[in-house]
PDB file of N, CA and C in Angstrom:
ATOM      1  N   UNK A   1      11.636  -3.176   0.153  1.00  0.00           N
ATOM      2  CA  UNK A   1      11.052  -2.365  -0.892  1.00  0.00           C
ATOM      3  C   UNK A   1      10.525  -1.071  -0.301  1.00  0.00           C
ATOM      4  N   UNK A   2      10.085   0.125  -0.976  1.00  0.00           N
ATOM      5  CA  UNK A   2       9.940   1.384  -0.596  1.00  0.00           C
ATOM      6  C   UNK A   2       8.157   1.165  -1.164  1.00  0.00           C
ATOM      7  N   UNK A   3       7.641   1.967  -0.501  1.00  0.00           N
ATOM      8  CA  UNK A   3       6.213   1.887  -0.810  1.00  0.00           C
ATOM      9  C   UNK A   3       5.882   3.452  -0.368  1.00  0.00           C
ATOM     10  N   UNK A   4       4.646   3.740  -1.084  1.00  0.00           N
ATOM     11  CA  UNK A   4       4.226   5.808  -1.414  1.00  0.00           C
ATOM     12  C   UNK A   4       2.376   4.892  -1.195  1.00  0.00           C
ATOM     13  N   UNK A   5       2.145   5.644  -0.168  1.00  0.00           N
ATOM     14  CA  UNK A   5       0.498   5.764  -0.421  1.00  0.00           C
ATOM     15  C   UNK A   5       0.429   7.317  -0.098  1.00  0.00           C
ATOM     16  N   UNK A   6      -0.355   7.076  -1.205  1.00  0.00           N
ATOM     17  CA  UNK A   6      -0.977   8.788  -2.078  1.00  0.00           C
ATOM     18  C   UNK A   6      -2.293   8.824  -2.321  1.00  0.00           C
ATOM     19  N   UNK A   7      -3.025   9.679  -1.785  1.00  0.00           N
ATOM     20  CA  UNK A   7      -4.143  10.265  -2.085  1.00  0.00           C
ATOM     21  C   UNK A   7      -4.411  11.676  -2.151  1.00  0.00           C
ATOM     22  N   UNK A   8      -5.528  12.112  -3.432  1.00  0.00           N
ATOM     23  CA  UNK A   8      -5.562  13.292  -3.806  1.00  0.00           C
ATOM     24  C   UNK A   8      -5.171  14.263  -2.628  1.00  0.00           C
ATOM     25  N   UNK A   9      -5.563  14.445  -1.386  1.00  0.00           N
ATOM     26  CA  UNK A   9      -5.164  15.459  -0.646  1.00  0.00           C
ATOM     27  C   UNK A   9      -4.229  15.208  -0.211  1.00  0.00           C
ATOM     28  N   UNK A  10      -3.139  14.228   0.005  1.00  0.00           N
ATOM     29  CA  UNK A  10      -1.842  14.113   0.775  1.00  0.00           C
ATOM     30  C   UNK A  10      -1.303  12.363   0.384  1.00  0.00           C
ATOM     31  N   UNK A  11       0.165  12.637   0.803  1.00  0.00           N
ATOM     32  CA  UNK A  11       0.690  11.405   1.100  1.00  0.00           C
ATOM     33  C   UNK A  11       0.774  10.525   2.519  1.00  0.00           C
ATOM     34  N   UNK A  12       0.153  10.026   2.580  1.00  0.00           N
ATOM     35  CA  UNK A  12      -0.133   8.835   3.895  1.00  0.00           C
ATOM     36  C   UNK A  12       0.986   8.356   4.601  1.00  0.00           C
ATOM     37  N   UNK A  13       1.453   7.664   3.616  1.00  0.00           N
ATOM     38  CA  UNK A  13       2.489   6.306   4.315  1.00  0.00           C
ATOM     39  C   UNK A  13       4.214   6.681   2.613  1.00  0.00           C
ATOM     40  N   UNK A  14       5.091   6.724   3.502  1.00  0.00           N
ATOM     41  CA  UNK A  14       6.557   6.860   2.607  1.00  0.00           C
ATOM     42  C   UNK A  14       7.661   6.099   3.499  1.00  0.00           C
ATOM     43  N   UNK A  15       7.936   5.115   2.933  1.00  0.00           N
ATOM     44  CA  UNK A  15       8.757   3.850   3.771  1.00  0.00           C
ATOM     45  C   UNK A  15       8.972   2.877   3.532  1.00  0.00           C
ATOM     46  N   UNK A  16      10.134   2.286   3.923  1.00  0.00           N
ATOM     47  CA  UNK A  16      10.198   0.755   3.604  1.00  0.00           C
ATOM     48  C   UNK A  16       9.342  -0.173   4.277  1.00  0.00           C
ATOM     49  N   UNK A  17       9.284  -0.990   3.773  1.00  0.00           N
ATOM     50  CA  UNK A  17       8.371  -2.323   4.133  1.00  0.00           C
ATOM     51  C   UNK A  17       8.198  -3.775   3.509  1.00  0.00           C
ATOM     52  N   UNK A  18       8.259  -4.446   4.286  1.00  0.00           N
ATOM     53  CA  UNK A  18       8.623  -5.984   4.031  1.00  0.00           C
ATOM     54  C   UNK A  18       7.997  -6.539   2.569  1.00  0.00           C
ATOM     55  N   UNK A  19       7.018  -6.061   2.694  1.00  0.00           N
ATOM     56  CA  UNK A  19       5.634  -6.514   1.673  1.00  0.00           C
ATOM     57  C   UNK A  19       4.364  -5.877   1.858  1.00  0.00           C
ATOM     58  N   UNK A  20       3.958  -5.724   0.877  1.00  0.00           N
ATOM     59  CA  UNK A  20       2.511  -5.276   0.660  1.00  0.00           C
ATOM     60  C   UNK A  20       1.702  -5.780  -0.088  1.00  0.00           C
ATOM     61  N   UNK A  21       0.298  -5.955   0.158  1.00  0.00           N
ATOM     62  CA  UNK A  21      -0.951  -7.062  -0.539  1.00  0.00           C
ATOM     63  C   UNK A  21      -1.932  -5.795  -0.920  1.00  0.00           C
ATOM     64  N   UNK A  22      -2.031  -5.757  -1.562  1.00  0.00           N
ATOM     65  CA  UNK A  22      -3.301  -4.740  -2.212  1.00  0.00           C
ATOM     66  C   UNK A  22      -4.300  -5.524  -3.231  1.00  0.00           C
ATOM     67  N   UNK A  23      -5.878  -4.814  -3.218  1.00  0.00           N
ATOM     68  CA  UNK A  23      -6.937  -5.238  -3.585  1.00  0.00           C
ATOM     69  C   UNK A  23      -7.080  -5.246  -5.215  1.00  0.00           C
ATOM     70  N   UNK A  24      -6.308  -6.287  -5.919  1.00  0.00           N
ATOM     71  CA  UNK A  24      -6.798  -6.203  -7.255  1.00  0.00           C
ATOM     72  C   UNK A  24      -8.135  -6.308  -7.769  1.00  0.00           C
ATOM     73  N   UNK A  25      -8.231  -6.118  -9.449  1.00  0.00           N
ATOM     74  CA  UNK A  25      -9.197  -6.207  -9.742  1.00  0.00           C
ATOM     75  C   UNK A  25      -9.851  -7.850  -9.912  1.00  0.00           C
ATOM     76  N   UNK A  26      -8.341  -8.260 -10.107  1.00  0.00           N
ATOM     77  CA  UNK A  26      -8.469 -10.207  -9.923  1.00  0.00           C
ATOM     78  C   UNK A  26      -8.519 -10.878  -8.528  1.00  0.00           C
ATOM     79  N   UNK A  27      -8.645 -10.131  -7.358  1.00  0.00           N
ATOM     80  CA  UNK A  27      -8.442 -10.203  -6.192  1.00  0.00           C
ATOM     81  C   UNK A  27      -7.062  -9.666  -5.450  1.00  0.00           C
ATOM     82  N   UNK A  28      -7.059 -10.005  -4.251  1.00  0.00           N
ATOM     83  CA  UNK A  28      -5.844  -9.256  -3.550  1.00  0.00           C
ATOM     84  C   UNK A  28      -4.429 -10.424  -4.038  1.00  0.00           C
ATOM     85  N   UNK A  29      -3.198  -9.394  -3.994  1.00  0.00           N
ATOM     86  CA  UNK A  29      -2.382  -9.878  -4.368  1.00  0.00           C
ATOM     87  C   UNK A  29      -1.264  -9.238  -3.487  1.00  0.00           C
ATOM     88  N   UNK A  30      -0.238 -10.220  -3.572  1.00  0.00           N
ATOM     89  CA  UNK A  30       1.093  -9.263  -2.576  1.00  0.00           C
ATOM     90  C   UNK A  30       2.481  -9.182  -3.256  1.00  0.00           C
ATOM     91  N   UNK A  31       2.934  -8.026  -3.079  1.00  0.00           N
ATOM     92  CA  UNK A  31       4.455  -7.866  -3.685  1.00  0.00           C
ATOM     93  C   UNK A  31       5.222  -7.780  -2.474  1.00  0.00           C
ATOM     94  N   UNK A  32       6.674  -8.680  -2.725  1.00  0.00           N
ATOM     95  CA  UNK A  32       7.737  -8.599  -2.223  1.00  0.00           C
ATOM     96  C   UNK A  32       8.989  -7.932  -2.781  1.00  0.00           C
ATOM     97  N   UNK A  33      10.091  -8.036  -1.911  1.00  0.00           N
ATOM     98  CA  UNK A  33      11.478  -7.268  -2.581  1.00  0.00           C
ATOM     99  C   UNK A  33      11.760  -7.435  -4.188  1.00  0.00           C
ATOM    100  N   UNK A  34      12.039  -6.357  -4.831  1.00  0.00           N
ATOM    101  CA  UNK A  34      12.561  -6.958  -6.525  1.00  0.00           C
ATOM    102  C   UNK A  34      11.298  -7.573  -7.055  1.00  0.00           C
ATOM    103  N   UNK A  35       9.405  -6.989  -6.611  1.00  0.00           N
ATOM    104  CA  UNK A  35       8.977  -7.727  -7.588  1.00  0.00           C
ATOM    105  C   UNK A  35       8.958  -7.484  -9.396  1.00  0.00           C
ATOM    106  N   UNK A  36       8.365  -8.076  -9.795  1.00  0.00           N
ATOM    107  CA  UNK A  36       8.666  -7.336 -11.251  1.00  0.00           C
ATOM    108  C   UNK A  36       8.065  -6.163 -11.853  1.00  0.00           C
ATOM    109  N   UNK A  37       8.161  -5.202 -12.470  1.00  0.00           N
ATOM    110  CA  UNK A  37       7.447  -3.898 -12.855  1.00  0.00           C
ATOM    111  C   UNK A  37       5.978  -4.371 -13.187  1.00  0.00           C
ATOM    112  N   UNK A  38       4.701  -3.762 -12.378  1.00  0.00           N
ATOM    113  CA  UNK A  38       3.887  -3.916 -13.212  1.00  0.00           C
ATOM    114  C   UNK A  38       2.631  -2.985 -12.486  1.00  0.00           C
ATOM    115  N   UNK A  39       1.777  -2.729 -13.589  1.00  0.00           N
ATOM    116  CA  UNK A  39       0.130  -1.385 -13.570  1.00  0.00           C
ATOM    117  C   UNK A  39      -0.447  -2.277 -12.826  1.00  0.00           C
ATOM    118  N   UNK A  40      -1.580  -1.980 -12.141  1.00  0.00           N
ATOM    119  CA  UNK A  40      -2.574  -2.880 -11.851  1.00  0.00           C
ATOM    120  C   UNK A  40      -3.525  -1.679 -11.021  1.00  0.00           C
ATOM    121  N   UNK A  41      -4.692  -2.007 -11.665  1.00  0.00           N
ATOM    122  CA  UNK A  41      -6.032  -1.124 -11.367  1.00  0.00           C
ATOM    123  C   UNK A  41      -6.538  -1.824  -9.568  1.00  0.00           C
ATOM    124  N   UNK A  42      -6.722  -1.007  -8.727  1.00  0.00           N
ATOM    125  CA  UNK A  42      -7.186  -1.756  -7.670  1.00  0.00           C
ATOM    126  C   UNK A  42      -8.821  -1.403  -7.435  1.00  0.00           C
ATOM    127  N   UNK A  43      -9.225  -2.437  -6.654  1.00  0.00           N
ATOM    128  CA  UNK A  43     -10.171  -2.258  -5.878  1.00  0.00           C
ATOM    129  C   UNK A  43     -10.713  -1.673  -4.294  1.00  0.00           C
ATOM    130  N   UNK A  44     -12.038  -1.681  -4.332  1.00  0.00           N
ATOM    131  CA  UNK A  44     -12.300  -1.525  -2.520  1.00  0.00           C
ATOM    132  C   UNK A  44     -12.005  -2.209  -2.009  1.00  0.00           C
ATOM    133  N   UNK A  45     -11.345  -2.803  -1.130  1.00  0.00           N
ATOM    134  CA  UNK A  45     -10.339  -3.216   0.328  1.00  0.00           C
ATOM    135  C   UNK A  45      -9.308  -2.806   0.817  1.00  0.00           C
ATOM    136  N   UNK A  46      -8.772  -3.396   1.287  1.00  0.00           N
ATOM    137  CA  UNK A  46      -7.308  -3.396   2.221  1.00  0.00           C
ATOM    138  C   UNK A  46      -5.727  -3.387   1.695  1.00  0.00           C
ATOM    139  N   UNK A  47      -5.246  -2.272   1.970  1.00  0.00           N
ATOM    140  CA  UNK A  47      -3.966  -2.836   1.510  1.00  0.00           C
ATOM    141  C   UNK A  47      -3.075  -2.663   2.580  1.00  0.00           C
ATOM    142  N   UNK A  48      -2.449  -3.841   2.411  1.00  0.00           N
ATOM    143  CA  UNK A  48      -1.985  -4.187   3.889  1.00  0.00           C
ATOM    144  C   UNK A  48      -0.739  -4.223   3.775  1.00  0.00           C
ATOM    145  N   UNK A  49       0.361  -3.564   4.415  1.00  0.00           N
ATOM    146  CA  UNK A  49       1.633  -3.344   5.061  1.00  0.00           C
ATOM    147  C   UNK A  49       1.943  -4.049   5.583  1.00  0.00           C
ATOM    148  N   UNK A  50       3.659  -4.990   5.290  1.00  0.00           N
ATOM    149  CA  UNK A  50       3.941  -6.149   6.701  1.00  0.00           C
ATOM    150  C   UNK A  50       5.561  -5.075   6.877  1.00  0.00           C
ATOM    151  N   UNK A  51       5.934  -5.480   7.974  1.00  0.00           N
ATOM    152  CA  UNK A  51       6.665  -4.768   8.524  1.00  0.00           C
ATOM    153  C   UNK A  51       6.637  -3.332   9.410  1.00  0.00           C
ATOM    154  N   UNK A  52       7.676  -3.511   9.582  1.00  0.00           N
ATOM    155  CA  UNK A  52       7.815  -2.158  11.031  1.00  0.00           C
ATOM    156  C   UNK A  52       7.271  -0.792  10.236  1.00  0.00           C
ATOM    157  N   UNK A  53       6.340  -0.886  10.821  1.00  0.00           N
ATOM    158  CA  UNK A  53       5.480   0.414  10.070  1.00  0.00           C
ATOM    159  C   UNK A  53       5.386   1.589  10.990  1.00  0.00           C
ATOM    160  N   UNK A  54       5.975   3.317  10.464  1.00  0.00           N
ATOM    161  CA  UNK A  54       6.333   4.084  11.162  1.00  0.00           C
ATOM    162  C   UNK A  54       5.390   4.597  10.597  1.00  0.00           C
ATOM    163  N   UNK A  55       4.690   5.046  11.332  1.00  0.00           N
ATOM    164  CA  UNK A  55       3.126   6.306  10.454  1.00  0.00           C
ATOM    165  C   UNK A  55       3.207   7.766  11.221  1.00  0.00           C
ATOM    166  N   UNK A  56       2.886   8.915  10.502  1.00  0.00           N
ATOM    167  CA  UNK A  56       3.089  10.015  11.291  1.00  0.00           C
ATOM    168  C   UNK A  56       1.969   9.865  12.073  1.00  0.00           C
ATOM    169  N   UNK A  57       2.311  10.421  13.290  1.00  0.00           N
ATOM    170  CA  UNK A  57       0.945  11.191  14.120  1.00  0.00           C
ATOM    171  C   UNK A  57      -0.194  11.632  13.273  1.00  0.00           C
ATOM    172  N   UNK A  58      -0.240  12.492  12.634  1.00  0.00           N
ATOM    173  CA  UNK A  58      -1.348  12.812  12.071  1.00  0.00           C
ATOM    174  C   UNK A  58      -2.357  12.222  10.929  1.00  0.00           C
ATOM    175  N   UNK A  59      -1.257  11.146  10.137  1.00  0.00           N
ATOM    176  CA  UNK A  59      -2.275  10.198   9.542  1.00  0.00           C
ATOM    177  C   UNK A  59      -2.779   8.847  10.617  1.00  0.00           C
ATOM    178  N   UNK A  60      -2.145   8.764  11.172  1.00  0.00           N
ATOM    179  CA  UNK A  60      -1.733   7.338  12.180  1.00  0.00           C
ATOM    180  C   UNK A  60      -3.657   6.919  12.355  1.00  0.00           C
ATOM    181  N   UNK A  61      -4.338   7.351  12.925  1.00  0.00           N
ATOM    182  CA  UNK A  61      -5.924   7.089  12.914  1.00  0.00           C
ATOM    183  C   UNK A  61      -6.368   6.889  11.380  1.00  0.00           C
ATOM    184  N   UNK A  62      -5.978   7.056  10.182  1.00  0.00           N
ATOM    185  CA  UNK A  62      -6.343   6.361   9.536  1.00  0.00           C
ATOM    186  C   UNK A  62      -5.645   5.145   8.646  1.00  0.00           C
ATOM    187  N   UNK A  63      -5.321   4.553   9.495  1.00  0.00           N
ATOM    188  CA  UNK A  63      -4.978   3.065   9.451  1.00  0.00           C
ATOM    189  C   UNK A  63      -4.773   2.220  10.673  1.00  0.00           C
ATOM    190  N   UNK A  64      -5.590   0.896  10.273  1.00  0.00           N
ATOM    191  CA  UNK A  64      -5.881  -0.222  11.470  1.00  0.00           C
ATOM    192  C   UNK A  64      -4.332  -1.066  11.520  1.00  0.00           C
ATOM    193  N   UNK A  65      -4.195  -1.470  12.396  1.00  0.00           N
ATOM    194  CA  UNK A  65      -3.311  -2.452  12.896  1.00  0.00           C
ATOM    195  C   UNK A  65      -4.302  -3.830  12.975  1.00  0.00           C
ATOM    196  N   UNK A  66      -3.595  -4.632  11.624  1.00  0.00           N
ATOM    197  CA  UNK A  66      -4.191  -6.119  11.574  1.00  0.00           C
ATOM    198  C   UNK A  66      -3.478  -7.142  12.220  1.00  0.00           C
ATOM    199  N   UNK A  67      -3.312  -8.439  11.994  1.00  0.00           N
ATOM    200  CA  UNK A  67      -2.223  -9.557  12.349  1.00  0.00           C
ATOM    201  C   UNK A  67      -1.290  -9.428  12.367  1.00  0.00           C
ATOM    202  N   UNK A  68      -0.108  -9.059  12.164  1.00  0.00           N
ATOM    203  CA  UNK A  68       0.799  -8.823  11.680  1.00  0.00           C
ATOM    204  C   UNK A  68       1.041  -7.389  10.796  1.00  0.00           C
ATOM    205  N   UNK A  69      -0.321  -6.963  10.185  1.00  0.00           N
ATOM    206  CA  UNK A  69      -0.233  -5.920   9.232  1.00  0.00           C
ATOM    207  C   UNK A  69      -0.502  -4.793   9.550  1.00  0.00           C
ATOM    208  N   UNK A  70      -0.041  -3.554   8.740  1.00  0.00           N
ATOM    209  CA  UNK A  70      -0.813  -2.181   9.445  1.00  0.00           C
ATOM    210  C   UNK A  70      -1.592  -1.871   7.949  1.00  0.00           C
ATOM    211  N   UNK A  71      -3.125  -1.715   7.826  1.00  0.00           N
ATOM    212  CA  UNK A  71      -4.033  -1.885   6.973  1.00  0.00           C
ATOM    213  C   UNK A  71      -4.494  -0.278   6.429  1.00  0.00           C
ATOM    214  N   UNK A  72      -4.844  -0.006   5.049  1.00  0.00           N
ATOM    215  CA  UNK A  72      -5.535   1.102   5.094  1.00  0.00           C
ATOM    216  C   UNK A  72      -6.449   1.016   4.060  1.00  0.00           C
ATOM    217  N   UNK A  73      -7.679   0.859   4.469  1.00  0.00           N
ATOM    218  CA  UNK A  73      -8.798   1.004   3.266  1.00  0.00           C
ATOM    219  C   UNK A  73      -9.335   2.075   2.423  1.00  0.00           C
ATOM    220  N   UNK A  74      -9.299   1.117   0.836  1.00  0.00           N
ATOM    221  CA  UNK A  74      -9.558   1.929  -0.244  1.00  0.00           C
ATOM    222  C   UNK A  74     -10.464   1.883  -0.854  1.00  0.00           C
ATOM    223  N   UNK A  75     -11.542   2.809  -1.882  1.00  0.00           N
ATOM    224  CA  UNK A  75     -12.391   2.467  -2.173  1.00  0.00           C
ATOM    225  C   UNK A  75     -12.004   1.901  -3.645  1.00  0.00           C
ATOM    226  N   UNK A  76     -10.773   2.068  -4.357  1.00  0.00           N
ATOM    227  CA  UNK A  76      -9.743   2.265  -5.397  1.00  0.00           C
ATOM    228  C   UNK A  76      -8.689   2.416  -5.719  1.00  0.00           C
ATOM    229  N   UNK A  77      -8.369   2.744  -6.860  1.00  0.00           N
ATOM    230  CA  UNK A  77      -7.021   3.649  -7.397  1.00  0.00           C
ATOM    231  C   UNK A  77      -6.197   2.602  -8.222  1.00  0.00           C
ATOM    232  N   UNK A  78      -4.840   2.423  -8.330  1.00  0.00           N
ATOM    233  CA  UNK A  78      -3.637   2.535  -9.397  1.00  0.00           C
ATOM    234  C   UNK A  78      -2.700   2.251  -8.514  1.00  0.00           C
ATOM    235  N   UNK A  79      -1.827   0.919  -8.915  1.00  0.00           N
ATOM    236  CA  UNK A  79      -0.630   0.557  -7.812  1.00  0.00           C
ATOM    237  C   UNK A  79      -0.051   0.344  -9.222  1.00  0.00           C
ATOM    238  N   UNK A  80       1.400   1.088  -8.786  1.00  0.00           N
ATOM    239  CA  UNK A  80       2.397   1.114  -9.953  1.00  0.00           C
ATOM    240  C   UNK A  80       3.931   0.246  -9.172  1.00  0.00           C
ATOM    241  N   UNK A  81       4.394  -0.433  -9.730  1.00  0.00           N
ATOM    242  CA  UNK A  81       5.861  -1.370  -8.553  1.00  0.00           C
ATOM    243  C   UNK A  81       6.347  -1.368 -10.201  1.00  0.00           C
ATOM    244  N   UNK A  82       8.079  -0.665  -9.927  1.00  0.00           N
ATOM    245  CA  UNK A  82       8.668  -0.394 -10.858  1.00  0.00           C
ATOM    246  C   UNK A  82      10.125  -0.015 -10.080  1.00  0.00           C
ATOM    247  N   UNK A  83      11.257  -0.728 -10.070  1.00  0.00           N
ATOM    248  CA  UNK A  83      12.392  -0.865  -9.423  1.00  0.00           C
ATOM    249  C   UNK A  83      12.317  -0.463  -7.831  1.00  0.00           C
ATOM    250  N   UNK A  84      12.092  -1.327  -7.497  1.00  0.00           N
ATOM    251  CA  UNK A  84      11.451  -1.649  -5.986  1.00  0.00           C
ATOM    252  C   UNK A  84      10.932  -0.810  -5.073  1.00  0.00           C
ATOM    253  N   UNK A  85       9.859  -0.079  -5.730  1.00  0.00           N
ATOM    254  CA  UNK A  85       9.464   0.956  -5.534  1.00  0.00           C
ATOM    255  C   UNK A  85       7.757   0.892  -5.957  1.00  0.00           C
ATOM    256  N   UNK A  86       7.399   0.649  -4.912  1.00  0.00           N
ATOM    257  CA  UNK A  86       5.736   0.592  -4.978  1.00  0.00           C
ATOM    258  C   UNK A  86       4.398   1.919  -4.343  1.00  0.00           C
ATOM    259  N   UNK A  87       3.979   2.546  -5.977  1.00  0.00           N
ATOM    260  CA  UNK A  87       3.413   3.060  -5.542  1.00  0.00           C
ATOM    261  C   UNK A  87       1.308   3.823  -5.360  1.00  0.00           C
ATOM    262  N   UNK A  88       1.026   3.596  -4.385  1.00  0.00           N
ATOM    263  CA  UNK A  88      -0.496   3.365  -4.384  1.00  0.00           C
ATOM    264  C   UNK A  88      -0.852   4.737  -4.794  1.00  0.00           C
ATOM    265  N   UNK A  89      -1.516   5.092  -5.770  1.00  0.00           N
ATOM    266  CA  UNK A  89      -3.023   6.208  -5.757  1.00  0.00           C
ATOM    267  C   UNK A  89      -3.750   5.690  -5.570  1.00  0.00           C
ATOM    268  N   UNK A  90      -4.648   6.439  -4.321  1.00  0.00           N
ATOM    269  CA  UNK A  90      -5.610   5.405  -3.537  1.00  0.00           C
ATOM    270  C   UNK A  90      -6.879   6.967  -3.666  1.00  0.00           C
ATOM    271  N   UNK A  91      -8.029   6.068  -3.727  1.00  0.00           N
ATOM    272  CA  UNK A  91      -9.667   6.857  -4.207  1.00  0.00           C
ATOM    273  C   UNK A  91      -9.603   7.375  -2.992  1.00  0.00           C
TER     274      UNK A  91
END
């Protein structure tokens, strides 16, 4: 799946990736390949990246390397996944 993290001053992260878990408002949840279209309001935590994660140099310090995951904390925002294509506005 292709994943966009976006925030008001720039785009972060543009790339494929295995899966991603982001902070719902019902708790954290994770999408895989082909999940199904859907809105979902997020919360403050983590949304976490699995796979070979290529980050530019210049965002690269703001995001942690977890277990397996490469992480970037939010205080918010709007995750939209709509033909395998997932994408974060992050607060």
């Amino acid at each position: 799946m292709f994943l966009e993290i976006v925030t008001p001053e720039e785009t972060l992260y543009s790339g494929d990736v295995e899966s991603v878990s982001v902070p719902g408002v019902d708790g954290q949840f994770q999408m895989l390949d082909h999940h199904a279209p859907i809105v979902s309001l997020l919360v403050k935590g983590a949304v976490k990246i699995y796979g070979n994660v290529q980050l530019d140099p210049a965002v690269a310090t703001k995001f942690t390397k977890g277990d397996g995951t490469t992480d970037y904390l939010i205080t918010g925002g709007v995750l939209e996944m709509n033909d395998n294509k997932a994408i974060v506005l992050a607060d």
